[in-house]
PDB file of N, CA and C in Angstrom:
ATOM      1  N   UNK A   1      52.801 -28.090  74.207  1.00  0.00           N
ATOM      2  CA  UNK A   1      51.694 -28.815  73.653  1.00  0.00           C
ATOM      3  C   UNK A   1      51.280 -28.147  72.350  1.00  0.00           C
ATOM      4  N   UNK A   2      51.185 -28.818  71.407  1.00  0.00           N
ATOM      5  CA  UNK A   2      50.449 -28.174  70.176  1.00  0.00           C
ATOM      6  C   UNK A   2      49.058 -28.594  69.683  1.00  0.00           C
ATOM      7  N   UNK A   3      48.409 -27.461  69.122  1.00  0.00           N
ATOM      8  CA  UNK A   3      46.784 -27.942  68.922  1.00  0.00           C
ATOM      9  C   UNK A   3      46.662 -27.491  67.710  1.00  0.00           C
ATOM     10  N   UNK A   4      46.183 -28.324  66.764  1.00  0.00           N
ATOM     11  CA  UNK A   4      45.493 -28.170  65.487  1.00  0.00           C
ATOM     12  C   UNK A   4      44.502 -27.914  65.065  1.00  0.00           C
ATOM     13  N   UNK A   5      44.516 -26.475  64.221  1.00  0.00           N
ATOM     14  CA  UNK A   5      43.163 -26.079  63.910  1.00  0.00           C
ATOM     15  C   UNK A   5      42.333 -25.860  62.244  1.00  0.00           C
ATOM     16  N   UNK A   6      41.275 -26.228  61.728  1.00  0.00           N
ATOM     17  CA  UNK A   6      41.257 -26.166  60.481  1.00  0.00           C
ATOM     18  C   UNK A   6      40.298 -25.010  60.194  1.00  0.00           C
ATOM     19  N   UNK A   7      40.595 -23.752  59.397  1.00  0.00           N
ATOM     20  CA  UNK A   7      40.104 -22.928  59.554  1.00  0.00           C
ATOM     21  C   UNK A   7      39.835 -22.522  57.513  1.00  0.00           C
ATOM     22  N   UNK A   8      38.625 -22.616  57.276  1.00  0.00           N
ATOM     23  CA  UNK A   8      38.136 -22.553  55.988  1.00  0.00           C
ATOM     24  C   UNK A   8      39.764 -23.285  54.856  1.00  0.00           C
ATOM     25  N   UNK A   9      39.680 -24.402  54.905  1.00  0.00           N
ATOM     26  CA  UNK A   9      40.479 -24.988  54.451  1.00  0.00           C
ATOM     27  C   UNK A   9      42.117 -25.289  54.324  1.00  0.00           C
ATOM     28  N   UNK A  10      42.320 -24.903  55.653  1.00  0.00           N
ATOM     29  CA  UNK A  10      43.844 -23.997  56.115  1.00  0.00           C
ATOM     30  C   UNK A  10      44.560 -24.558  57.275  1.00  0.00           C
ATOM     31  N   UNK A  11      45.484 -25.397  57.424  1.00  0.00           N
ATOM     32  CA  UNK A  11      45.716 -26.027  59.030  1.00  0.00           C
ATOM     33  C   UNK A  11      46.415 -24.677  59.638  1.00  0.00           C
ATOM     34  N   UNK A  12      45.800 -24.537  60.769  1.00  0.00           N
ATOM     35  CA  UNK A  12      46.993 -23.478  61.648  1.00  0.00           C
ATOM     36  C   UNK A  12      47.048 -24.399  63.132  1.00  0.00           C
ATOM     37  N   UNK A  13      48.816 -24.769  63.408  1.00  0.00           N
ATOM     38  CA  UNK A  13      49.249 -25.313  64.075  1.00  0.00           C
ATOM     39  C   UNK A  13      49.789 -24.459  65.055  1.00  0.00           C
ATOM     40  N   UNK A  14      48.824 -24.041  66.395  1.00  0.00           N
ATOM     41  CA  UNK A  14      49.025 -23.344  67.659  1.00  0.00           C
ATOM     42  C   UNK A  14      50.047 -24.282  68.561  1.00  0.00           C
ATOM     43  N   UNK A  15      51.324 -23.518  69.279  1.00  0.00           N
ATOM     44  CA  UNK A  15      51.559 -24.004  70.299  1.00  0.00           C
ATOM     45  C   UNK A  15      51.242 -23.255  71.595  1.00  0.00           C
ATOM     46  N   UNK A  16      50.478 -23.910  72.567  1.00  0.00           N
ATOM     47  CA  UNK A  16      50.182 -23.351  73.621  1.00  0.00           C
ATOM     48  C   UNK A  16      51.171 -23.751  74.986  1.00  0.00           C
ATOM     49  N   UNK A  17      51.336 -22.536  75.408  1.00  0.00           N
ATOM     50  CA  UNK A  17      51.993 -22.342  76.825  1.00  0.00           C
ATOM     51  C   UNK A  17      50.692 -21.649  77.594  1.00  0.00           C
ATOM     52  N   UNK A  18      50.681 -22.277  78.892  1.00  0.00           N
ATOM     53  CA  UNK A  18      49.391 -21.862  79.353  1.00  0.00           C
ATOM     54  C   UNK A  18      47.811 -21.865  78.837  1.00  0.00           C
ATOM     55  N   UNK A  19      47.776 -20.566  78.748  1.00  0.00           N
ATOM     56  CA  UNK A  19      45.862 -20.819  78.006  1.00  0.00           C
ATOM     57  C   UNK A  19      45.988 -19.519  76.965  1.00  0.00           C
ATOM     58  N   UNK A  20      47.209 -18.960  76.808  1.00  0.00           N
ATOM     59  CA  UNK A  20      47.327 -18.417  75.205  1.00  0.00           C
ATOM     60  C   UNK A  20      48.137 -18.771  74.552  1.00  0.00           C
ATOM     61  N   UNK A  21      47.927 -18.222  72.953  1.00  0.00           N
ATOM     62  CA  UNK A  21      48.778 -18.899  71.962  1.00  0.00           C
ATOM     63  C   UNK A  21      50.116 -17.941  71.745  1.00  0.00           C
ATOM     64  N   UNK A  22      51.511 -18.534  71.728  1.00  0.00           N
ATOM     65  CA  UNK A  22      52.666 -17.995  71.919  1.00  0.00           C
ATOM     66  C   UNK A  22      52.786 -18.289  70.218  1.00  0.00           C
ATOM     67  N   UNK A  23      52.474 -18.770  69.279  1.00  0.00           N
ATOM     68  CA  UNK A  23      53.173 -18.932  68.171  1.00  0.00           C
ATOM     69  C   UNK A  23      52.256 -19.360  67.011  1.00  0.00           C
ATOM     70  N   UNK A  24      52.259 -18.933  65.801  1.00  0.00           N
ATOM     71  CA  UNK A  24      51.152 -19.578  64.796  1.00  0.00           C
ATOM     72  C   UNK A  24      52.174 -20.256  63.584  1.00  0.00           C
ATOM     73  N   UNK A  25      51.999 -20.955  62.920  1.00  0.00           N
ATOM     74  CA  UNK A  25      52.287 -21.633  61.720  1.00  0.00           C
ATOM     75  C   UNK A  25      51.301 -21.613  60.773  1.00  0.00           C
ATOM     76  N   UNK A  26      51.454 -21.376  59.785  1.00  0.00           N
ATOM     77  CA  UNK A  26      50.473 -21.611  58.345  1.00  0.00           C
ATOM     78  C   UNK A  26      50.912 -22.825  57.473  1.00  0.00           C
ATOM     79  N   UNK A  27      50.425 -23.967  57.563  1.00  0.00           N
ATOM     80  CA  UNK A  27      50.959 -25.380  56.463  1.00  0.00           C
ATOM     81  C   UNK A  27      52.415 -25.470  56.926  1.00  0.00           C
ATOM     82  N   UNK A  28      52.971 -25.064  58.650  1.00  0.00           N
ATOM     83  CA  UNK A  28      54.690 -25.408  58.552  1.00  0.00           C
ATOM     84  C   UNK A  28      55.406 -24.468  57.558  1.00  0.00           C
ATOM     85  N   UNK A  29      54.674 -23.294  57.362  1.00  0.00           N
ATOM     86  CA  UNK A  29      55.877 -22.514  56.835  1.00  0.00           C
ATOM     87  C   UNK A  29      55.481 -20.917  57.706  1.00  0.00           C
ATOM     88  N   UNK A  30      56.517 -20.532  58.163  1.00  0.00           N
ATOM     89  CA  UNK A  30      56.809 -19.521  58.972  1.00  0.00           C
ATOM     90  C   UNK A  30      56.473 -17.701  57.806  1.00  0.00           C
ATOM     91  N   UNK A  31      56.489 -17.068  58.447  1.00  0.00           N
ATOM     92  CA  UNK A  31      56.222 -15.829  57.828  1.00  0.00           C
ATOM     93  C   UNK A  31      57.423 -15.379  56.849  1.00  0.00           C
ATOM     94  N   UNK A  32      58.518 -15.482  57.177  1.00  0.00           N
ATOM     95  CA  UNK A  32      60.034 -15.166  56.724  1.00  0.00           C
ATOM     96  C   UNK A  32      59.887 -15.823  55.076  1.00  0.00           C
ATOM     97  N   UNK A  33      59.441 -17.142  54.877  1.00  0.00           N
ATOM     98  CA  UNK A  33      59.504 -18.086  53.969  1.00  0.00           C
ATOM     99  C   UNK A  33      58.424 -17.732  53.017  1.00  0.00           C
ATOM    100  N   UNK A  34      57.272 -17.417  53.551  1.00  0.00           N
ATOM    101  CA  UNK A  34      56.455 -16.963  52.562  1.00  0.00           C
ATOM    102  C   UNK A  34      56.398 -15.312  52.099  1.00  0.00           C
ATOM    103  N   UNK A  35      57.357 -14.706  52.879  1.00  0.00           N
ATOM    104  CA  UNK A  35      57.699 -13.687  52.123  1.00  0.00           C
ATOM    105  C   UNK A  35      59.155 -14.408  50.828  1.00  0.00           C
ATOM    106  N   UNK A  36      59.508 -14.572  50.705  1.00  0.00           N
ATOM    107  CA  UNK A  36      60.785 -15.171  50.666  1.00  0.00           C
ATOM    108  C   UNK A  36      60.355 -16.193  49.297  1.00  0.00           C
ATOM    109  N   UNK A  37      58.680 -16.716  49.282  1.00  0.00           N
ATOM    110  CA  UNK A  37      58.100 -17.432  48.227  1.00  0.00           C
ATOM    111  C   UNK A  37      57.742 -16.048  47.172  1.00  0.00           C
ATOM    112  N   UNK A  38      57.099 -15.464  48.089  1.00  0.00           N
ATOM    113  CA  UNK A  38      56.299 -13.983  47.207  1.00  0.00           C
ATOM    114  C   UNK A  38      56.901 -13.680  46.415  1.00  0.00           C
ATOM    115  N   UNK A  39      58.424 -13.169  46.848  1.00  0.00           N
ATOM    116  CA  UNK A  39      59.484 -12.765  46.240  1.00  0.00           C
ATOM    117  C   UNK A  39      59.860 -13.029  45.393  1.00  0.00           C
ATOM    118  N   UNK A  40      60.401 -14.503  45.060  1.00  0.00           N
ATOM    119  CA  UNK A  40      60.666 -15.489  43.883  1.00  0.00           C
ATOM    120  C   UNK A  40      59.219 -15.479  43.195  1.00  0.00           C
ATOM    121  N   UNK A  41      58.507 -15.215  43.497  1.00  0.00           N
ATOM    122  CA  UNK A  41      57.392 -15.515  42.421  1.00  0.00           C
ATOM    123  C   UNK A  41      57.261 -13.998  41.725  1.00  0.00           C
ATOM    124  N   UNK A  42      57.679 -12.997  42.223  1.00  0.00           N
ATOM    125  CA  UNK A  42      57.804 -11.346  41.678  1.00  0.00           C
ATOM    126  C   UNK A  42      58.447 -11.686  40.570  1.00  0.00           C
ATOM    127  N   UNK A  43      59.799 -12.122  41.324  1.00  0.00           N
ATOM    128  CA  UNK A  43      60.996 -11.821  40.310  1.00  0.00           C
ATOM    129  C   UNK A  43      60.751 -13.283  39.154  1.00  0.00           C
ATOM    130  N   UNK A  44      59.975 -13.962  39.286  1.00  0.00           N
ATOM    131  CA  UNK A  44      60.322 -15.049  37.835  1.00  0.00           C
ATOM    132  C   UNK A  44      59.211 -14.073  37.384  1.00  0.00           C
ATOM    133  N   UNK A  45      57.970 -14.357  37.733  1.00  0.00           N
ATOM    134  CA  UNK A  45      56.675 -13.634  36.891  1.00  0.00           C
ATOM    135  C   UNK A  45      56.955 -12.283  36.131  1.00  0.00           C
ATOM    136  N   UNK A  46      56.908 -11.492  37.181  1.00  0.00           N
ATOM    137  CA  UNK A  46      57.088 -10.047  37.050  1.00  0.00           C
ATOM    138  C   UNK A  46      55.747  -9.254  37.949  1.00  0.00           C
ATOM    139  N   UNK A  47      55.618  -8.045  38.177  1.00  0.00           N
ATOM    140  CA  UNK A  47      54.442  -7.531  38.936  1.00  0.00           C
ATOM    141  C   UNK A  47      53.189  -6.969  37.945  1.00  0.00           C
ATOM    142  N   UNK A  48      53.381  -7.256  36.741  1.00  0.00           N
ATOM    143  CA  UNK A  48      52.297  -7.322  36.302  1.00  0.00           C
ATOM    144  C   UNK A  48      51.667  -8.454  35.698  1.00  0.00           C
ATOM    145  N   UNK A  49      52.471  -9.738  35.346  1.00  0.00           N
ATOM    146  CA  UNK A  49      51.692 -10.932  35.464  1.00  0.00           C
ATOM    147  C   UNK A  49      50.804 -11.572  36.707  1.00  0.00           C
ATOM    148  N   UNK A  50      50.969 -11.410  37.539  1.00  0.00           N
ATOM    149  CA  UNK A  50      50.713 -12.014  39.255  1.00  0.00           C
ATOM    150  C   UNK A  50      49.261 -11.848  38.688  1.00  0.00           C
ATOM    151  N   UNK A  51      48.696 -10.608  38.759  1.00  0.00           N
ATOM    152  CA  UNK A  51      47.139 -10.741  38.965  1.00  0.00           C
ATOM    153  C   UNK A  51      46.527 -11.064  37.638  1.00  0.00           C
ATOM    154  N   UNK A  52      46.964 -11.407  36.579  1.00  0.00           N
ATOM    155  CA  UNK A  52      46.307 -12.484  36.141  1.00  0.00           C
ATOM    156  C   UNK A  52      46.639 -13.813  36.409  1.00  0.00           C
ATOM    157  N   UNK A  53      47.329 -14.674  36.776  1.00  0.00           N
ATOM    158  CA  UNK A  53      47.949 -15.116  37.330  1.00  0.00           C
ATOM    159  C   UNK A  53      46.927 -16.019  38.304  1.00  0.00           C
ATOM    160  N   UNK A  54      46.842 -14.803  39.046  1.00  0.00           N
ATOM    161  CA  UNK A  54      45.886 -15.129  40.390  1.00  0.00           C
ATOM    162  C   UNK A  54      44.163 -15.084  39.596  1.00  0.00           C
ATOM    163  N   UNK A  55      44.688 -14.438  38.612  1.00  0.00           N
ATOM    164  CA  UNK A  55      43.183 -14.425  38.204  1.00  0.00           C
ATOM    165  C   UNK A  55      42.133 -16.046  37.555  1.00  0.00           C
ATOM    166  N   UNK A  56      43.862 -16.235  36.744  1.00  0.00           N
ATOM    167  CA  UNK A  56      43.324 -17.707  36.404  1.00  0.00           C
ATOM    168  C   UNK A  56      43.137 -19.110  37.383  1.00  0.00           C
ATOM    169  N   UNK A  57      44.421 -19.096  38.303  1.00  0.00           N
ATOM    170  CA  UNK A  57      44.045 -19.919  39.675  1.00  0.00           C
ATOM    171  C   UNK A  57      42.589 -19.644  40.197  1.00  0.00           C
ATOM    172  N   UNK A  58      41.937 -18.295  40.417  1.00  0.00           N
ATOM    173  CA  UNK A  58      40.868 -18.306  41.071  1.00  0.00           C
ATOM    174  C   UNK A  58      39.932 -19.004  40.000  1.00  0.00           C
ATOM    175  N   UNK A  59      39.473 -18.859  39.260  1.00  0.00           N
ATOM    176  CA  UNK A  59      38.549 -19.663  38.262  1.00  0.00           C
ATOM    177  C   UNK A  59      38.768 -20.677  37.816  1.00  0.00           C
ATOM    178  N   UNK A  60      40.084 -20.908  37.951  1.00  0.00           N
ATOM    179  CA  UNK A  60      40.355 -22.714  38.135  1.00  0.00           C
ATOM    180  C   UNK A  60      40.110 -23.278  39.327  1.00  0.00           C
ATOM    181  N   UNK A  61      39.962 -22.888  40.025  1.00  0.00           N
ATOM    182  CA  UNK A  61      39.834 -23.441  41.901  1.00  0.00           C
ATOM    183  C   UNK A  61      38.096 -23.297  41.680  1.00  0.00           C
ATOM    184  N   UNK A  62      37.518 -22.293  41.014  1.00  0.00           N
ATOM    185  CA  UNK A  62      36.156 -22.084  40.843  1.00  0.00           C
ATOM    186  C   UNK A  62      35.141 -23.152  40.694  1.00  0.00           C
ATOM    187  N   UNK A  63      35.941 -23.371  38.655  1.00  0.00           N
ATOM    188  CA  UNK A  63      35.150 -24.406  38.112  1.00  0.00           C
ATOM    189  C   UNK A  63      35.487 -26.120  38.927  1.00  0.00           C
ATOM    190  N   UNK A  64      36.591 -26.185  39.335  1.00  0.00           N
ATOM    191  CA  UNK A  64      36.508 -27.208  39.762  1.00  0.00           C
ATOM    192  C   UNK A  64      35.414 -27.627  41.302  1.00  0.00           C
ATOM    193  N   UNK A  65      35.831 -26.504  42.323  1.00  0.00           N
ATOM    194  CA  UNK A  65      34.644 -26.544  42.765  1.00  0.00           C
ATOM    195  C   UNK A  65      33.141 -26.785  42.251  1.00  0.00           C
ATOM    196  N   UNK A  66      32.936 -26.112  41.561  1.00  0.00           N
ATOM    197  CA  UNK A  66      31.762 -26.863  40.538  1.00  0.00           C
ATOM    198  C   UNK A  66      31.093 -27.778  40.160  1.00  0.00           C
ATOM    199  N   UNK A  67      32.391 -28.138  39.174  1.00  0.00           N
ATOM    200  CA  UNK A  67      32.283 -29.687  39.316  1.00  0.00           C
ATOM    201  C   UNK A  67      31.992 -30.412  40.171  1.00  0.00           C
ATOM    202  N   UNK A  68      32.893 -30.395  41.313  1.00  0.00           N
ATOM    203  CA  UNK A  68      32.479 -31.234  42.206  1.00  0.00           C
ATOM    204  C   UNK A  68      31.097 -31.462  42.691  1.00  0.00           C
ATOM    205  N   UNK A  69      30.772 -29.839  43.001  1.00  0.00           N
ATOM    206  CA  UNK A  69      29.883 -29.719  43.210  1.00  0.00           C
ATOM    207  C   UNK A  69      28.578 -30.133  42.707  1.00  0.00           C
ATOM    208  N   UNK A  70      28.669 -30.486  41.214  1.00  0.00           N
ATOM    209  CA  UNK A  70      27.608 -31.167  40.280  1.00  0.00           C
ATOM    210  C   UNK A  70      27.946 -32.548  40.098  1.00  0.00           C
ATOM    211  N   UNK A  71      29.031 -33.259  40.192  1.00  0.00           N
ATOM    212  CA  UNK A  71      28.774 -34.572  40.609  1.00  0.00           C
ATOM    213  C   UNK A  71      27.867 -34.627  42.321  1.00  0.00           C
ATOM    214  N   UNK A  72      28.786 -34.369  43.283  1.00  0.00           N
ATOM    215  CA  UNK A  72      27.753 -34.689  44.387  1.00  0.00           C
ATOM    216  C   UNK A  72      26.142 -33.951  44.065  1.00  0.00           C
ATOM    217  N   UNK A  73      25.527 -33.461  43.535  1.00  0.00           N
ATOM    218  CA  UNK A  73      23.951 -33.278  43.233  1.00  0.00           C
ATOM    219  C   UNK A  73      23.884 -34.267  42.304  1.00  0.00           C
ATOM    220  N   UNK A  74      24.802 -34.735  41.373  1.00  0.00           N
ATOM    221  CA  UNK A  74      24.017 -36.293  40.395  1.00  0.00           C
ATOM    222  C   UNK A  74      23.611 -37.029  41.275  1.00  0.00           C
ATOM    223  N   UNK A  75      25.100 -37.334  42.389  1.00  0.00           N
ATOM    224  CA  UNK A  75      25.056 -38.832  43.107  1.00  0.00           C
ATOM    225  C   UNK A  75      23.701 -38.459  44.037  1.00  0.00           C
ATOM    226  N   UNK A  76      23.533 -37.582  44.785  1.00  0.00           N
ATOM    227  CA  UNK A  76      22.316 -37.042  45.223  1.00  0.00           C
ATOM    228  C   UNK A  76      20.834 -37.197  44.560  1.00  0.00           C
ATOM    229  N   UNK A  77      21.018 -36.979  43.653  1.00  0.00           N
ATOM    230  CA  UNK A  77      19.852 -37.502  43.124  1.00  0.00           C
ATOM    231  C   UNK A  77      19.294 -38.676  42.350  1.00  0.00           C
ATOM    232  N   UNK A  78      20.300 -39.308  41.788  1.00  0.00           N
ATOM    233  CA  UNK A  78      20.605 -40.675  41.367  1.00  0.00           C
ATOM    234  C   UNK A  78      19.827 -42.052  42.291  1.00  0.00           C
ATOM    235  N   UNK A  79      20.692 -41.446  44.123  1.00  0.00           N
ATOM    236  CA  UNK A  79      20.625 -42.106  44.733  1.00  0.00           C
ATOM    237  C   UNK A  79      18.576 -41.762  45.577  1.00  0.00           C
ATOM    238  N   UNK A  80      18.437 -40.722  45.162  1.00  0.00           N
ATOM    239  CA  UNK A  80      16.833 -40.322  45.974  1.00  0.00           C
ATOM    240  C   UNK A  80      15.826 -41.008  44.626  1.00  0.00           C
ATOM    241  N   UNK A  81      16.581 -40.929  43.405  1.00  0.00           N
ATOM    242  CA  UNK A  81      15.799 -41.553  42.879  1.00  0.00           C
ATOM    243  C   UNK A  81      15.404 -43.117  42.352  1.00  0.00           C
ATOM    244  N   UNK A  82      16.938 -43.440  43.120  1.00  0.00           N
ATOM    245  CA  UNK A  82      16.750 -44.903  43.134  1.00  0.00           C
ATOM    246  C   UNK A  82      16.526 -45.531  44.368  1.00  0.00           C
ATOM    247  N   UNK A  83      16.062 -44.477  45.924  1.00  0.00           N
ATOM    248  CA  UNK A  83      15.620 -44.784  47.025  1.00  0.00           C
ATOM    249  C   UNK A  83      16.193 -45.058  48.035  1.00  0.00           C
ATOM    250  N   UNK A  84      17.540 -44.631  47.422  1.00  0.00           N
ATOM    251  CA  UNK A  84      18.907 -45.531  48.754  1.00  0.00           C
ATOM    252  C   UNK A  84      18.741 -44.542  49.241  1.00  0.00           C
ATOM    253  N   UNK A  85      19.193 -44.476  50.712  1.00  0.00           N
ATOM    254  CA  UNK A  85      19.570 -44.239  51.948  1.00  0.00           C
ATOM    255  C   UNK A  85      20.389 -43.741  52.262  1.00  0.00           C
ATOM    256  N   UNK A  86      20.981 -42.121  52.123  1.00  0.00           N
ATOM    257  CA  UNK A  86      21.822 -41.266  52.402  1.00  0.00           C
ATOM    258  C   UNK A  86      21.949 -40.347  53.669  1.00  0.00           C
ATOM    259  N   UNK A  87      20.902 -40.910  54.522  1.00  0.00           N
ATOM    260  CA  UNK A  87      20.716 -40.340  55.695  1.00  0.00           C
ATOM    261  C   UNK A  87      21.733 -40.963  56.933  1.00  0.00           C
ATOM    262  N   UNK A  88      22.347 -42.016  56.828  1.00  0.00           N
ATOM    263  CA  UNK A  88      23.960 -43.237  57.218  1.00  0.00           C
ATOM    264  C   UNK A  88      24.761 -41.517  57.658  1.00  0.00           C
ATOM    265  N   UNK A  89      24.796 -40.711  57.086  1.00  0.00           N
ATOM    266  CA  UNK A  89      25.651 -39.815  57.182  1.00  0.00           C
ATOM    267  C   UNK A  89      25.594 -38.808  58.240  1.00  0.00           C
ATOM    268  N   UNK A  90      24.075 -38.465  58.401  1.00  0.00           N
ATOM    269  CA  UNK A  90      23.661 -38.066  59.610  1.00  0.00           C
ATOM    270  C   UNK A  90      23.876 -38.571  60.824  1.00  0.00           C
ATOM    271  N   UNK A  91      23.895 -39.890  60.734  1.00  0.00           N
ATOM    272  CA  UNK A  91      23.384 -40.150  61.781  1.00  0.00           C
ATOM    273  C   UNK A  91      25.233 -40.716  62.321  1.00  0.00           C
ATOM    274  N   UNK A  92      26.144 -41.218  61.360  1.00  0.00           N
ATOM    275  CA  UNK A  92      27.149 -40.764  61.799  1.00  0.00           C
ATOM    276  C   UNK A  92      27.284 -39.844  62.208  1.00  0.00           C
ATOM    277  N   UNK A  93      27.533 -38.501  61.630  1.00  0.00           N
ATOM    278  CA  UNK A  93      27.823 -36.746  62.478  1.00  0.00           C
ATOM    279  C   UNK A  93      27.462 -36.828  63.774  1.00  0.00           C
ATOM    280  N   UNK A  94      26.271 -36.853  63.728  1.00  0.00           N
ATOM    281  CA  UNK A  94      25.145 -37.312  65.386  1.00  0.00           C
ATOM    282  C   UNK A  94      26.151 -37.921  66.451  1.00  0.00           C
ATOM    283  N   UNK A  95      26.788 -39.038  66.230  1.00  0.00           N
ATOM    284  CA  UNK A  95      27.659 -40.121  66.993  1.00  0.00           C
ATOM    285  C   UNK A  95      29.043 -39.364  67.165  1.00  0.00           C
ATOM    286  N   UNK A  96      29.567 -39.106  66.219  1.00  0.00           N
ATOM    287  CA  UNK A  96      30.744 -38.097  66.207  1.00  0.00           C
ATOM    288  C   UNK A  96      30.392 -36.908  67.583  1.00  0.00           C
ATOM    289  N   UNK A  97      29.908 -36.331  67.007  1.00  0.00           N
ATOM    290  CA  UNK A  97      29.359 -35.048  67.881  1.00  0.00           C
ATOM    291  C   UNK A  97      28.966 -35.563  68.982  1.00  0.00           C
ATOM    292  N   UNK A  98      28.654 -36.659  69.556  1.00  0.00           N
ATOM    293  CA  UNK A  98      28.382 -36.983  70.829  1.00  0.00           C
ATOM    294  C   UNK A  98      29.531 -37.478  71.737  1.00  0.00           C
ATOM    295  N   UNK A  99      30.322 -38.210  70.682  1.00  0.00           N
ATOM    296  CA  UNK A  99      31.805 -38.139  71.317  1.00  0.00           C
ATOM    297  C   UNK A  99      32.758 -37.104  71.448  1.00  0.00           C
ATOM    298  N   UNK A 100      32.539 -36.240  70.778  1.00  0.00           N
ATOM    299  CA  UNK A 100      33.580 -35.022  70.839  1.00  0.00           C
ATOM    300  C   UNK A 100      32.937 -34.562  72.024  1.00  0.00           C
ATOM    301  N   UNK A 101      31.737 -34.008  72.659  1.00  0.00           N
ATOM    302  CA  UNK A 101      31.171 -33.748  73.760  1.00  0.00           C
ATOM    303  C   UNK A 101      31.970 -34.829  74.716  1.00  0.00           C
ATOM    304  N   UNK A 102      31.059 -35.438  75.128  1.00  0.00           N
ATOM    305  CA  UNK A 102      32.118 -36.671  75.924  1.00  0.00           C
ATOM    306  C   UNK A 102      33.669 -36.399  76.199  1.00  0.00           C
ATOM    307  N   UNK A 103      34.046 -36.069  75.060  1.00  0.00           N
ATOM    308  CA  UNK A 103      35.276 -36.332  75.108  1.00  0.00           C
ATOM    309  C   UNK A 103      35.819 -34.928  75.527  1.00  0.00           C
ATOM    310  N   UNK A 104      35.217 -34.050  75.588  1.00  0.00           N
ATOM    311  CA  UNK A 104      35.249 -32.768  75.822  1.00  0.00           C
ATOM    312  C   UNK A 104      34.876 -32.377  77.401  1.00  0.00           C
ATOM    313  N   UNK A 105      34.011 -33.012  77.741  1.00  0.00           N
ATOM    314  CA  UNK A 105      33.545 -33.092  79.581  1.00  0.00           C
ATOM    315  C   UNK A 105      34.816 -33.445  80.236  1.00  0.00           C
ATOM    316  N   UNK A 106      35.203 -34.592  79.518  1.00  0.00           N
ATOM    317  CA  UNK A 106      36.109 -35.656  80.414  1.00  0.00           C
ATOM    318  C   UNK A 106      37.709 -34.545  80.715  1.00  0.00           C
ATOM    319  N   UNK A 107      37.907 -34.019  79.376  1.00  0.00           N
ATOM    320  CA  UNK A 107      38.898 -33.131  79.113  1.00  0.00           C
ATOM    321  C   UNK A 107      38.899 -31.611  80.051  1.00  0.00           C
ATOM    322  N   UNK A 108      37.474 -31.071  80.227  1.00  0.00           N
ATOM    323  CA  UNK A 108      37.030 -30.137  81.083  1.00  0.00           C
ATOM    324  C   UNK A 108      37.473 -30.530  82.209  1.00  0.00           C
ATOM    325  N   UNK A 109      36.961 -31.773  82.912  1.00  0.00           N
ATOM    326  CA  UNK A 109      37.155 -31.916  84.164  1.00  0.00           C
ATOM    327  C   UNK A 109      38.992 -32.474  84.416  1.00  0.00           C
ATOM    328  N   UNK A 110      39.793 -33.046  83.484  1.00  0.00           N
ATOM    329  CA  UNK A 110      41.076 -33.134  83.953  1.00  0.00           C
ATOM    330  C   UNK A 110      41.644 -31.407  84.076  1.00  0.00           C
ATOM    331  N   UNK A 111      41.046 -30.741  82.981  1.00  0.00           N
ATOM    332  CA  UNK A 111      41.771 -29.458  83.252  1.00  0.00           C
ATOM    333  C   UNK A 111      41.208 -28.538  84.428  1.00  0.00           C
ATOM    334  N   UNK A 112      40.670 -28.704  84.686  1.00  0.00           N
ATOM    335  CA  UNK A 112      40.093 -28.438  85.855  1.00  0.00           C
ATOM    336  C   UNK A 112      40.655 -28.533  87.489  1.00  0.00           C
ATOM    337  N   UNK A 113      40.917 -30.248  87.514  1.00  0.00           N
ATOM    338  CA  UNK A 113      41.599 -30.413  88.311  1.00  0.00           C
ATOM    339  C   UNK A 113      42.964 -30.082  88.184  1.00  0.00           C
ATOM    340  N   UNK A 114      43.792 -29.705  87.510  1.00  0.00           N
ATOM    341  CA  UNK A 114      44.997 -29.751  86.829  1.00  0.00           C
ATOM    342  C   UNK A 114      45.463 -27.627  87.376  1.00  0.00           C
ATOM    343  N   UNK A 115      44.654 -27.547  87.659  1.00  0.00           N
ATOM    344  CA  UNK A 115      44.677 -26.346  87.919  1.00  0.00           C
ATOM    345  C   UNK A 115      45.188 -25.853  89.392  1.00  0.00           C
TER     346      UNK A 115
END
């Protein structure tokens, strides 16, 4: 059985045997491969380009966060100041979260019996 997990922006794809995890994946690529990426990225770059490198990805991943981040406060306020109704969102989550419960009892009690 495999279970999917999203962990600060990251899928890690557990397969479980029993009730621990025998195996991890990062995005479907195994440990071997991302050494194996590192590597090729040494040897085209070199080891002293990388950390700028990494330096400019991080402040590009930054500002764009940003951005984003300052459009959703326009639309945010755009919308409080033209009176619409952004609270639809809550009250979805609310419904969500009441089914994942639900759906989580129902799941408790097959594993349960299953035992």
């Amino acid at each position: 059985m495999l279970r999917a997990l999203r962990f600060r922006r990251a899928f890690f794809i557990f397969h479980l045997s029993s009730h621990y995890i025998c195996c991890m994946h990062f995005l479907f690529i195994s440990g071997g491969e991302i050494f194996f990426i590192l590597f090729i990225v040494v040897m085209v770059f070199g080891a002293d380009k990388i950390p700028g490198i990494a330096k400019g990805l991080g402040k590009g991943m930054r500002q764009l966060r940003d951005a984003t981040d300052d459009i959703k406060r326009e639309i945010q306020k755009t919308a409080d100041k033209q009176g619409i109704d952004t609270d639809f969102t809550k009250d979805i989550r609310k419904e969500l979260d009441e089914v994942k419960k639900n759906v989580d009892e129902v799941t408790g009690a097959v594993k349960r019996s299953t035992k």
